[in-house]
C-alpha atoms as a PDB file:
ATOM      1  CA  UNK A   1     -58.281 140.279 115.682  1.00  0.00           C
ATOM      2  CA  UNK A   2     -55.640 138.429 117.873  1.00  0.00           C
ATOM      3  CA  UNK A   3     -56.255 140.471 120.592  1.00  0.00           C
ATOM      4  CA  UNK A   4     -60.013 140.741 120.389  1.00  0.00           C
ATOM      5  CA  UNK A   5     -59.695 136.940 120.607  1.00  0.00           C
ATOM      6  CA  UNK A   6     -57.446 137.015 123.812  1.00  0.00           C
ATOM      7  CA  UNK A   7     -59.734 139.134 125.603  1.00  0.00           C
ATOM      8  CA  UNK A   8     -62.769 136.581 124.246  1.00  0.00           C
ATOM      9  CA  UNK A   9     -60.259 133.326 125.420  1.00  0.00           C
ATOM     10  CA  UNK A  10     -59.315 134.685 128.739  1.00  0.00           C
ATOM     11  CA  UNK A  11     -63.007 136.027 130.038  1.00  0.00           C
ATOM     12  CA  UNK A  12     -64.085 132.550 128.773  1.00  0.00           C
ATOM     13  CA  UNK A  13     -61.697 130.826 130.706  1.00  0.00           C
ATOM     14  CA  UNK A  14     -61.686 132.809 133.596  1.00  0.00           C
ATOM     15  CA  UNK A  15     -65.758 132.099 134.061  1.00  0.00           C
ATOM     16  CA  UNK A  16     -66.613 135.565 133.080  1.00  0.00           C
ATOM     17  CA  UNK A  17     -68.844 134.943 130.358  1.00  0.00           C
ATOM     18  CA  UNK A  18     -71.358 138.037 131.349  1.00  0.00           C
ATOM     19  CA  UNK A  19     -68.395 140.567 130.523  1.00  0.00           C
ATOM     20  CA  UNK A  20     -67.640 138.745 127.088  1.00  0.00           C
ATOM     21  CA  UNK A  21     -71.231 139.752 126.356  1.00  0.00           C
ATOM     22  CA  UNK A  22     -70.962 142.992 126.994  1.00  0.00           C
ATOM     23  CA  UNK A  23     -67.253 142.788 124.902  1.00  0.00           C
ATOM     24  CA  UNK A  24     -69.472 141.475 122.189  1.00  0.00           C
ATOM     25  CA  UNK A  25     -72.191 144.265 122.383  1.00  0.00           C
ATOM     26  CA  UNK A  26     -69.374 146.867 122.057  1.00  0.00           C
ATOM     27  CA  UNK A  27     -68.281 145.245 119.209  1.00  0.00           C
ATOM     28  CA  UNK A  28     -72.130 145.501 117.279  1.00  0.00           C
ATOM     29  CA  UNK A  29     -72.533 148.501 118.660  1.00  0.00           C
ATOM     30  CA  UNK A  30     -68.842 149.555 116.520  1.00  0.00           C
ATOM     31  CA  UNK A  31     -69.919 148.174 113.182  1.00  0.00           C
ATOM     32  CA  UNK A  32     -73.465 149.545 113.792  1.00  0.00           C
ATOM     33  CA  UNK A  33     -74.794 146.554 114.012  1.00  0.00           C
ATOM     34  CA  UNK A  34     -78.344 145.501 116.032  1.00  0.00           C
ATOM     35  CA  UNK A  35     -77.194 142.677 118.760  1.00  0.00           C
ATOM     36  CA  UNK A  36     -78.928 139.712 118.010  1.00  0.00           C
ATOM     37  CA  UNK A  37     -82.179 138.898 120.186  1.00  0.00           C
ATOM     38  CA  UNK A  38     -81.925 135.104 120.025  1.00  0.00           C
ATOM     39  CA  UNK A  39     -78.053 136.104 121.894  1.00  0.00           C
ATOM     40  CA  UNK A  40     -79.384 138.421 124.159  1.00  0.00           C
ATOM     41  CA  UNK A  41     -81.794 135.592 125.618  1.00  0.00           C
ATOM     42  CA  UNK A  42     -79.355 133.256 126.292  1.00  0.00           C
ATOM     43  CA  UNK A  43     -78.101 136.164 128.914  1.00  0.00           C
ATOM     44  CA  UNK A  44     -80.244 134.415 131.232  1.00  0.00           C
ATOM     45  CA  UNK A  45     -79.213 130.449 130.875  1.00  0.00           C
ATOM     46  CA  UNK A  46     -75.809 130.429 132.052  1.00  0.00           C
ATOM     47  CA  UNK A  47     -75.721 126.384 129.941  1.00  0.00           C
ATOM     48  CA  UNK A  48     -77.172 127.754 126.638  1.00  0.00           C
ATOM     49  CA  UNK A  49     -74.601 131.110 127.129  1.00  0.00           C
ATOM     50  CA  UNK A  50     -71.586 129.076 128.082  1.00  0.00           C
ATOM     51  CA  UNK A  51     -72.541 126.489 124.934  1.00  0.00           C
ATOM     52  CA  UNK A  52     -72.562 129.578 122.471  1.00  0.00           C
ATOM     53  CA  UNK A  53     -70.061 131.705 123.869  1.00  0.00           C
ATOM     54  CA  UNK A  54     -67.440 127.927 123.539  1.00  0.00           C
ATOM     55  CA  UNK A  55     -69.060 127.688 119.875  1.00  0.00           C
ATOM     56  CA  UNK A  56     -68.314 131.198 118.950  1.00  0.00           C
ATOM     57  CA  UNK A  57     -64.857 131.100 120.266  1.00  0.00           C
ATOM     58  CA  UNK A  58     -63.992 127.945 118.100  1.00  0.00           C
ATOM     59  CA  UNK A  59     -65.814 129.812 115.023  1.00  0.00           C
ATOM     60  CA  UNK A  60     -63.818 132.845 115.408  1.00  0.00           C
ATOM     61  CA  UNK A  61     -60.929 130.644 115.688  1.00  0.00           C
ATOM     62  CA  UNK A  62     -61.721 128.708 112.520  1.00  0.00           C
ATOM     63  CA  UNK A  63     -61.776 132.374 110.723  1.00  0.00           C
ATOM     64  CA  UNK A  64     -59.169 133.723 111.863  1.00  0.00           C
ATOM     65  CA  UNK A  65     -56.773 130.258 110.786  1.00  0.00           C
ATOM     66  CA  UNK A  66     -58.411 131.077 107.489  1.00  0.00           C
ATOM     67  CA  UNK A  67     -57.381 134.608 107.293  1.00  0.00           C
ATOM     68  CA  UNK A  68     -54.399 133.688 107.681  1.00  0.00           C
ATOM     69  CA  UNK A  69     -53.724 131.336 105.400  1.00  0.00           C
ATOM     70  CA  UNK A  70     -55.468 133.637 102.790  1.00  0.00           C
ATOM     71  CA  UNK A  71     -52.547 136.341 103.664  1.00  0.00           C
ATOM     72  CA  UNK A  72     -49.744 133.781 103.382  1.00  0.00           C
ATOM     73  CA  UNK A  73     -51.062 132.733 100.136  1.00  0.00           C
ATOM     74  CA  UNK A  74     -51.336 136.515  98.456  1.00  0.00           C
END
């Protein structure tokens, strides 16, 4: 998960938020999951992509600082 969230950080920061959609596809695609519509709209409004793509960074970051503080307690 720490390197899934690299890759997300650094295409984020590096302005390449088109490729961190298609990283996030792949990653639907894996668990066999359908790729939500509402997500694949906001392909087209580069402010509504970047606001969701900085809100799911800090979310996965939030659930991964849980994880981990789940492990250190068992």
């Amino acid at each position: 998960m720490e390197r899934i969230s690299a890759i997300f950080t650094h295409l984020y920061s590096e302005g390449r938020e088109v490729e961190m959609l298609a990283v996030l596809r792949i990653l639907y695609d894996v668990v066999g999951m359908q790729f939500p519509e509402e997500v694949e709209l906001l392909a087209v409004h580069p402010e509504a992509r970047q606001y969701f793509l900085f809100s799911f960074l800090l979310d996965m970051d939030d659930i991964m600082q849980d994880f981990m503080a789940e492990a250190a307690e068992a």
